[in-house]
Protein backbone atom coordinates (compact mmCIF):
# COMPACT_ATOMS: atom_id res chain seq x y z
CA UNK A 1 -7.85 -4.88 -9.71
CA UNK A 2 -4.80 -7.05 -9.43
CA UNK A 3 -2.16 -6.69 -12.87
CA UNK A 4 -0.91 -9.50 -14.05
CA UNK A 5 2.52 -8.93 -12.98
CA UNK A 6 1.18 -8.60 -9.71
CA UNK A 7 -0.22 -12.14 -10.05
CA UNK A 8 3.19 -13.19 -11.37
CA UNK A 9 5.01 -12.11 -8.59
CA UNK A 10 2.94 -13.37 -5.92
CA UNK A 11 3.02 -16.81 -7.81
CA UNK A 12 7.37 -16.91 -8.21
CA UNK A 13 7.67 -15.60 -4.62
CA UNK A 14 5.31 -18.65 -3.17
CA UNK A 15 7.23 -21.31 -5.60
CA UNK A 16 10.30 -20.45 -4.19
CA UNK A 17 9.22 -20.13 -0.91
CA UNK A 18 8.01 -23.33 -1.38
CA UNK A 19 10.81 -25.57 -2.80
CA UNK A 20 12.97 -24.07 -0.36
CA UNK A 21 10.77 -25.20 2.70
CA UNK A 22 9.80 -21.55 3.54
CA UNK A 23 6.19 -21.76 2.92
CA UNK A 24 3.37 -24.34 2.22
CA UNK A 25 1.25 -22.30 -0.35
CA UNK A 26 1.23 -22.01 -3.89
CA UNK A 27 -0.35 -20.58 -6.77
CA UNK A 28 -2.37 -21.87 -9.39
CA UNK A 29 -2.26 -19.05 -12.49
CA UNK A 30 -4.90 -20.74 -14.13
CA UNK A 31 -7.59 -21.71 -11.85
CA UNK A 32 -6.45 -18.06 -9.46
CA UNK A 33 -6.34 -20.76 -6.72
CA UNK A 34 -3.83 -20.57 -3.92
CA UNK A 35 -3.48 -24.06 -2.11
CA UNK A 36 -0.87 -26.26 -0.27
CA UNK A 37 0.35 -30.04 -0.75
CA UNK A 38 1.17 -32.70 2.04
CA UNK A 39 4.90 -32.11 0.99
CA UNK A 40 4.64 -28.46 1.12
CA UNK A 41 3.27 -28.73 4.42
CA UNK A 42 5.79 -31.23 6.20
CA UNK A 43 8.85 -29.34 4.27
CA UNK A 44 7.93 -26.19 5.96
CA UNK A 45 7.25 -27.74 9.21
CA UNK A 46 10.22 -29.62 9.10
CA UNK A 47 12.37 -26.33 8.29
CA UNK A 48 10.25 -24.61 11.42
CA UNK A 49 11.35 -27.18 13.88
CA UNK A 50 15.30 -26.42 13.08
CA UNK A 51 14.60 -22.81 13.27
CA UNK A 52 13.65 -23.46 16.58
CA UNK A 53 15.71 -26.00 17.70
CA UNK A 54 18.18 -23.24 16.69
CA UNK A 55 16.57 -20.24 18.23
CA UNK A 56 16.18 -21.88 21.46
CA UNK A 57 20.07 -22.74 21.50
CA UNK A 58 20.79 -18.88 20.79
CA UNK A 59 18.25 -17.96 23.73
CA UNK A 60 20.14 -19.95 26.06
CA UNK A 61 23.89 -18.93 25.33
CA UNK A 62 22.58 -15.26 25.70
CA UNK A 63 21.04 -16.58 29.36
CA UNK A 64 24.56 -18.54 30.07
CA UNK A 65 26.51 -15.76 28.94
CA UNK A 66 28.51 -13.84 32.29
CA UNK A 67 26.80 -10.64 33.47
CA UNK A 68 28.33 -7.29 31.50
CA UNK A 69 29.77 -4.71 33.64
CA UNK A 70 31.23 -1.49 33.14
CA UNK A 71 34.68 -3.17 33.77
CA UNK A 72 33.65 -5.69 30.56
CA UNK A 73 36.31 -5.96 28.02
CA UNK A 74 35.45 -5.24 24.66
CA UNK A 75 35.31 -8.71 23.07
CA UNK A 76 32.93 -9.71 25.77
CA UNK A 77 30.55 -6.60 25.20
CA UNK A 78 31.18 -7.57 20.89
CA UNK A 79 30.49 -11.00 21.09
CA UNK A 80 27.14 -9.80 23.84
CA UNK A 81 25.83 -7.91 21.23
CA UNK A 82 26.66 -10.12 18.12
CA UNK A 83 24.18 -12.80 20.06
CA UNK A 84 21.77 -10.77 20.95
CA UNK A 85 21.22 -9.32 17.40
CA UNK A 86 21.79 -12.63 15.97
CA UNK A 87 18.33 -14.03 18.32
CA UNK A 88 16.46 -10.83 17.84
CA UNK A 89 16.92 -11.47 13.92
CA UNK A 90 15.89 -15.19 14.02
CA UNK A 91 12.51 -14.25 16.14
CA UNK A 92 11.20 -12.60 13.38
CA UNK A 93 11.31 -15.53 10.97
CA UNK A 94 10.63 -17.91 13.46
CA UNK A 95 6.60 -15.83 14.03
CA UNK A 96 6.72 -16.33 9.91
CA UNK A 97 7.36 -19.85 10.22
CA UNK A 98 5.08 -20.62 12.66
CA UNK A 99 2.11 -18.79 11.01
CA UNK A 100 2.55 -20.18 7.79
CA UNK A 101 3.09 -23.86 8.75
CA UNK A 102 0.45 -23.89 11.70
CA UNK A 103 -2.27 -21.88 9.64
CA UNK A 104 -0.89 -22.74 5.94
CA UNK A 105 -4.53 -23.91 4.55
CA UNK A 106 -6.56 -21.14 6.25
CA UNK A 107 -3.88 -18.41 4.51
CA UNK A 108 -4.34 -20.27 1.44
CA UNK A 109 -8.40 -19.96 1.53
CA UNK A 110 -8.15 -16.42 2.75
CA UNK A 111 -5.92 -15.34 -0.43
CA UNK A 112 -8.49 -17.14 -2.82
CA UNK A 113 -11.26 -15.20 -1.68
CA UNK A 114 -9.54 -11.95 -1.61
CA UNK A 115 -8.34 -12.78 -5.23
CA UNK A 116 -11.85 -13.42 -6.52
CA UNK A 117 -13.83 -10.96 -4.59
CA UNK A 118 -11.41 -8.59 -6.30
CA UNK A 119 -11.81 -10.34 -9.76
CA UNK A 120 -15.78 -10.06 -8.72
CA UNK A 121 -15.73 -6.47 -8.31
CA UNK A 122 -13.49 -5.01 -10.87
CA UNK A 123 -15.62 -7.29 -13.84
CA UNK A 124 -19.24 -5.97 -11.96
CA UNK A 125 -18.55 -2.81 -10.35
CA UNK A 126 -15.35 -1.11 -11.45
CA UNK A 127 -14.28 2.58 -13.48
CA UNK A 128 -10.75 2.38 -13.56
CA UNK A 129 -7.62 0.31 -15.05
CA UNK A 130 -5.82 -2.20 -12.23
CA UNK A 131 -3.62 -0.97 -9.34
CA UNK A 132 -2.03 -2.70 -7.83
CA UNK A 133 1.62 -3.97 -8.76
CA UNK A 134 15.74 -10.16 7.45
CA UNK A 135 19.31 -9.37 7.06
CA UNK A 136 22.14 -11.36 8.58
CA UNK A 137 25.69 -11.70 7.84
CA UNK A 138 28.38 -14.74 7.75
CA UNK A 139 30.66 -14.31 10.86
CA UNK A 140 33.70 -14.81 10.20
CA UNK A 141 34.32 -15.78 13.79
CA UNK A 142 32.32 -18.68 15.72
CA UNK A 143 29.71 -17.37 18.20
CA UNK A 144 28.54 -19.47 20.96
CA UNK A 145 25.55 -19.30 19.90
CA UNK A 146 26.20 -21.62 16.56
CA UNK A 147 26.07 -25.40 16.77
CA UNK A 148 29.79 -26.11 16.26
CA UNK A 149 30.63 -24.30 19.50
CA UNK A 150 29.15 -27.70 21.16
CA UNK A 151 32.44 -29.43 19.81
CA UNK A 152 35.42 -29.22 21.51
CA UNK A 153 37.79 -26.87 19.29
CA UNK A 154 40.68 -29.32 19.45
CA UNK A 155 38.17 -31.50 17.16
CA UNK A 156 37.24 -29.03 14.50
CA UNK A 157 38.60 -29.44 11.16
CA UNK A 158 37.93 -28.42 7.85
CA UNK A 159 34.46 -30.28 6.65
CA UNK A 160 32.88 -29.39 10.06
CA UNK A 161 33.97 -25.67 9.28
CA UNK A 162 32.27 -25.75 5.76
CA UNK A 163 29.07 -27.22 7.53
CA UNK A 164 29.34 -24.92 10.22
CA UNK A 165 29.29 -21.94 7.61
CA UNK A 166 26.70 -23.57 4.67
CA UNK A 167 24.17 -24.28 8.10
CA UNK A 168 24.34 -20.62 8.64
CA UNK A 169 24.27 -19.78 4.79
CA UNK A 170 20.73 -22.09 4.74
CA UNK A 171 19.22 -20.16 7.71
CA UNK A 172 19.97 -16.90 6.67
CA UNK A 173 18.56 -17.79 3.00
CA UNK A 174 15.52 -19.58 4.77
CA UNK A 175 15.09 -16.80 7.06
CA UNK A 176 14.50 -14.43 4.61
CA UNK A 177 12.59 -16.14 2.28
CA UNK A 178 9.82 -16.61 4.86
CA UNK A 179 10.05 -13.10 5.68
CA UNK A 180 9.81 -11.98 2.35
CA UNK A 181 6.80 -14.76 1.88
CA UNK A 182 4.79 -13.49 4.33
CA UNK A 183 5.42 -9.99 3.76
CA UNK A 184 3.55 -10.09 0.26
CA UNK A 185 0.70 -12.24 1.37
CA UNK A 186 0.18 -9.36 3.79
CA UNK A 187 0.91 -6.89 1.06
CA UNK A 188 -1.16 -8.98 -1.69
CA UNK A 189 -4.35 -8.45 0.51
CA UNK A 190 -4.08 -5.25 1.99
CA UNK A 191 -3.46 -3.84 -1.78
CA UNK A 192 -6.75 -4.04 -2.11
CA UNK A 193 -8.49 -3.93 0.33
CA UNK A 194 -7.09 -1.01 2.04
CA UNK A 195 -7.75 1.22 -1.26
CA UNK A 196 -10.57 -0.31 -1.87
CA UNK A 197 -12.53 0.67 1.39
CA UNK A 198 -12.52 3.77 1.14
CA UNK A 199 -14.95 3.30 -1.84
CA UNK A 200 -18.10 2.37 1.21
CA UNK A 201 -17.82 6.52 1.99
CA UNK A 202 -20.47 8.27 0.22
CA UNK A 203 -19.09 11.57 0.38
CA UNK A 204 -15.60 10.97 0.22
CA UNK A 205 -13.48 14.37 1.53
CA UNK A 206 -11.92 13.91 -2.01
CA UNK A 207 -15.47 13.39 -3.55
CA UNK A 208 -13.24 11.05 -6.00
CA UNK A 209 -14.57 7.42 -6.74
CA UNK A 210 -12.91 4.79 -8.56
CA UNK A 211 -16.27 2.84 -9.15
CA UNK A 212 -19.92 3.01 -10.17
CA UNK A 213 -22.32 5.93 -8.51
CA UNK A 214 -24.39 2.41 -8.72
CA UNK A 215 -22.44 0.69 -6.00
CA UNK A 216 -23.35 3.36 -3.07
CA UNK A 217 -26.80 2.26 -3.85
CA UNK A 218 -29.21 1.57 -0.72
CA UNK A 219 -29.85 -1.53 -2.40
CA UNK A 220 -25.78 -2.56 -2.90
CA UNK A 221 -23.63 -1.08 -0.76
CA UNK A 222 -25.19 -2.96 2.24
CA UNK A 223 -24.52 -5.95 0.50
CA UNK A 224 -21.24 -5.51 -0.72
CA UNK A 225 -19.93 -4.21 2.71
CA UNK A 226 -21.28 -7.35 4.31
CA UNK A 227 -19.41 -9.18 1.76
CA UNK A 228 -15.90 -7.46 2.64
CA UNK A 229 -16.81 -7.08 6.34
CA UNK A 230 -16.23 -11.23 5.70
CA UNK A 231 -13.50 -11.32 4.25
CA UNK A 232 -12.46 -8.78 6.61
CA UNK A 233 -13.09 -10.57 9.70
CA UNK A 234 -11.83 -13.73 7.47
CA UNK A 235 -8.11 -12.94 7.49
CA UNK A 236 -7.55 -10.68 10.12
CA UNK A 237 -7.71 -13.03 12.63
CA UNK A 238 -4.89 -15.09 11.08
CA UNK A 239 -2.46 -11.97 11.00
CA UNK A 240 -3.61 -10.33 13.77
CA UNK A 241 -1.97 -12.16 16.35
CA UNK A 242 1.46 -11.36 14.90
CA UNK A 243 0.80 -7.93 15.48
CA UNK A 244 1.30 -8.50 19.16
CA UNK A 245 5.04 -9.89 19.47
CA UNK A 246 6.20 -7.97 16.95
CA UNK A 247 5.64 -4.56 18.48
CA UNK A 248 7.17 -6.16 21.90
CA UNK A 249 9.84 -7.40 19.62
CA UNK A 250 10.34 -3.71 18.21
CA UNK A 251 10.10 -1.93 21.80
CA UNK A 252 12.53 -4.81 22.98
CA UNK A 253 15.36 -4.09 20.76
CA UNK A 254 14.84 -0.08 20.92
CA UNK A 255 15.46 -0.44 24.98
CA UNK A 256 17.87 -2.49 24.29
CA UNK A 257 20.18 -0.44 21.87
CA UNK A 258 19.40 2.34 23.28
CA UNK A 259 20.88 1.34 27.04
CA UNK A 260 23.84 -0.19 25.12
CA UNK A 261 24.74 3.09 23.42
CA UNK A 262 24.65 5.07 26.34
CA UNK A 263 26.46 3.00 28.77
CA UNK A 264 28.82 1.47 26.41
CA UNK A 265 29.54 3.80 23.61
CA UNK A 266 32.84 3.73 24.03
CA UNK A 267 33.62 -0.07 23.55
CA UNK A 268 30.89 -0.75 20.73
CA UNK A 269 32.84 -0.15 17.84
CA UNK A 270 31.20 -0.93 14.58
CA UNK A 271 28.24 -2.25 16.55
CA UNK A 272 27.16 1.16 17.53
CA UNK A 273 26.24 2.03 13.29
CA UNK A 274 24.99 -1.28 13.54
CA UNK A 275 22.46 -0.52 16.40
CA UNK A 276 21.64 2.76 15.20
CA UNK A 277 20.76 1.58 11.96
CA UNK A 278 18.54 -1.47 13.30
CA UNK A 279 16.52 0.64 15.91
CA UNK A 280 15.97 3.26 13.34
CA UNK A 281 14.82 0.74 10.36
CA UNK A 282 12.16 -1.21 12.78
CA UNK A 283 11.29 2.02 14.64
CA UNK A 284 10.71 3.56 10.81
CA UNK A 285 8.81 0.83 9.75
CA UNK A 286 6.62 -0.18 12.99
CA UNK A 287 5.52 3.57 13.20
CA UNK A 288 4.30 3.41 9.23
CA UNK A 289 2.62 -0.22 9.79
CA UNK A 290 0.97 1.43 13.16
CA UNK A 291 0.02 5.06 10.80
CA UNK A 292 -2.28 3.16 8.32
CA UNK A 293 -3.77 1.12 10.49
CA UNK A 294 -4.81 4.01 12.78
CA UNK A 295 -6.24 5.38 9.37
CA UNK A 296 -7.64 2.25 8.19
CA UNK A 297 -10.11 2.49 11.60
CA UNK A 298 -10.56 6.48 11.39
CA UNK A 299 -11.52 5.76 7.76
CA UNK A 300 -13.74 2.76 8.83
CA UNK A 301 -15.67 5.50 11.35
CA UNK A 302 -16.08 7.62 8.25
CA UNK A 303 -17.36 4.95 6.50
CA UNK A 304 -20.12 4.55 9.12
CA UNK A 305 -20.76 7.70 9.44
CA UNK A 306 -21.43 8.52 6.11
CA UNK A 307 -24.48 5.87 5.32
CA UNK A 308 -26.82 8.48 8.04
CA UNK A 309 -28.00 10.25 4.59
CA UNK A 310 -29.13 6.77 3.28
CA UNK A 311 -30.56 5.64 6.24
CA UNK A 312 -32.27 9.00 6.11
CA UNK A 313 -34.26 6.87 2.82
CA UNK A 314 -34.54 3.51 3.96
CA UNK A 315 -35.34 2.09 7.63
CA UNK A 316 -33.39 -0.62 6.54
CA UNK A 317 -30.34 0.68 5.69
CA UNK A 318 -30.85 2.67 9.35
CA UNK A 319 -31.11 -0.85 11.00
CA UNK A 320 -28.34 -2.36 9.30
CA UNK A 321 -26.00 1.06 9.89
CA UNK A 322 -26.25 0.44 13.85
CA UNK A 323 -25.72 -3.16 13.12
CA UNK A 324 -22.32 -2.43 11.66
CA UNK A 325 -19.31 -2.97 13.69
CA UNK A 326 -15.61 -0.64 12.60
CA UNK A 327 -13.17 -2.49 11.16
CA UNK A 328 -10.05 -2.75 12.58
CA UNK A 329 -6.22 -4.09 12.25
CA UNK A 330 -5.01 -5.89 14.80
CA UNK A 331 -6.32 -8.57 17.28
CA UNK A 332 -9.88 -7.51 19.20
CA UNK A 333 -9.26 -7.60 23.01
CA UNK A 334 -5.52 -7.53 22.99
CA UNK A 335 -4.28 -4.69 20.46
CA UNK A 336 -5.88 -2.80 18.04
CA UNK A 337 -4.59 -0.16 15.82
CA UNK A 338 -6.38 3.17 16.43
CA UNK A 339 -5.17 6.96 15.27
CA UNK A 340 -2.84 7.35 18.74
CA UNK A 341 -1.22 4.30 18.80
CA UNK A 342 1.48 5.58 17.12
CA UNK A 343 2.56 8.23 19.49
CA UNK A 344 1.78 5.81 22.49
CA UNK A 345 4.10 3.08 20.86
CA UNK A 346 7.08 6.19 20.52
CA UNK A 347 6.07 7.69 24.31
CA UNK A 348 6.82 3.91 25.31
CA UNK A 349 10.46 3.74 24.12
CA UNK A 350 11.05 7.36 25.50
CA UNK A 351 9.34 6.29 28.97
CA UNK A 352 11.43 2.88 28.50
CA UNK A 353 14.34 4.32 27.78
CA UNK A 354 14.54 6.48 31.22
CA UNK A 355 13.40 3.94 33.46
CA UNK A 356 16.23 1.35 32.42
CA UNK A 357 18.92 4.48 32.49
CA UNK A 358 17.26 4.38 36.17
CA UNK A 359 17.28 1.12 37.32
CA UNK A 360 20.86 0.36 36.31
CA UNK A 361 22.21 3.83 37.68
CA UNK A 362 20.51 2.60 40.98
């Protein structure tokens, strides 16, 4: 189910992580055990409280910053938009931080049952061979926004500079480290199971299976879907919250280039490639993040629907069929991923988009 260089990589990518205050979980290769020390655990929230401390200083130089109008110079719309990006960058890490040092141990658990459910089911029940396998830049120039600009400049000199610049270097390394950290533990659990439950249909459009005829058994698959419905429901109420600011992260910055760009086009300089480029890169990969989990639930209805011919045998399986609830990514009651979400999320930033060019015209 899992290679071993998939194990590998997961287990390098938490040890750095780790050491570098990123993240409090680590791999065991041996045991397949992913756990988390006292140290971890006070490194990382010790690095989350900077972050923060940090974030919240960013947050209020953008509120302190004088109103931009179309009679702005330049520089003023530059540096604007240098802080702005700059905050929108760090919020990103910041979710990371807080999910892995607030619900470190739970993450931990939930990878070591996904990680030996799938050990569990390729030894008992599987056909086939394994498969599963932030930016920022150094400004040259000092924003508000970093911690130096709290000196007077008539006191800066040259080991304050060097601080100045190996505080931002740490951050930026931190920053996406965490990122990257929680981006495989995502990606280490939804590699299997997202493949993997599409093996619950018993007549699969492709009418291709990658395990036993055995396991779509009356006297099995009931079982074995109860076990993953678990782990399921085991994990996806850690991540599911982060689903939530992220999108309104996402939406947030697409408004926000987008009014930039057409009322300042002219005075953006580089910044407009570098707005362009942003928008389109979270836009991209929101839309693909929203695609499979509208076809994670559609394929979760199929599932369901699928089990009438084998409730047709048993009144059993017929009891436990209605019993069954679809699963689902997201968080229940506040956002979950169906098949339209996608085009609602892009009618949004359209709809968004027109309303602002409205407002500000007025």
């Amino acid at each position: 189910m899992y290679s071993k260089r998939a194990v590998l990589l997961i287990y390098v990518i938490l040890g750095v992580s780790s050491y570098l205050g990123g993240s409090p979980i680590r791999f065991e290769i041996s045991s397949k055990r992913f756990y988390s020390t006292k140290w971890t655990r006070l490194f990382c929230r010790l690095t989350t409280v900077l972050s923060t401390v940090q974030i919240l200083f960013s947050i209020f130089c953008l509120y302190d910053f004088r109103k931009l109008t179309k009679y702005s110079k330049s520089g003023e719309i530059f540096t604007f938009n240098m802080i702005y990006i700059v905050t929108m960058c760090q919020i990103i890490p910041i979710i990371c931080f807080l999910l892995l040092s607030v619900r470190g141990d739970v993450i931990a658990r939930s990878l070591t049952r996904v990680l030996r459910y799938a050990k569990y089911i390729e030894s008992k029940w599987w056909i086939v061979s394994s498969f599963v396998t932030s930016s920022a830049v150094v400004l040259h120039e000092i924003l508000p926004s970093n911690w130096i600009s709290l000196v007077p400049k008539k006191y800066w000199n040259t080991p304050m500079m060097w601080a100045n610049y190996l505080t931002e270097a740490y951050f930026i390394t931190i920053s996406s480290v965490v990122v990257v950290t929680v981006c495989s533990v995502i990606t280490f659990q939804v590699a299997f199971t997202y493949p993997f439950h599409t093996e619950f249909c018993v007549n699969p459009k492709s009418g291709k299976f990658i395990s036993l005829p055995e396991f779509r058994t009356e006297d099995v698959l009931p079982l074995e879907y109860r076990k993953f419905e678990q782990l399921h429901n085991y994990y996806m109420p850690i991540f599911g919250p982060t689903f939530i600011p992220f999108q309104s992260i996402v939406m947030q910055f697409s408004l926000f280039s987008n009014w930039m760009l057409l009322n300042y086009w002219g005075t953006l300089g580089i910044l407009r490639l570098v707005l362009i480029l942003m928008e389109a890169g979270l836009i991209s990969f929101w839309t693909i993040i929203l695609e499979f989990g509208g076809r994670f639930y559609e394929a979760s209805k199929r599932n369901k629907e699928s089990w009438r011919q084998l409730g047709e045998q048993s009144k059993f399986v017929r009891k436990w069929r209605k019993s069954v609830r679809h699963l689902y990514a997201g968080y229940e009651g506040y956002h979950v991923i169906r098949r339209l979400s996608v085009l609602k999320f892009l009618k949004g930033i359209v709809r968004g988009t027109f309303r602002i060019l409205l407002t500000f015209n007025d």
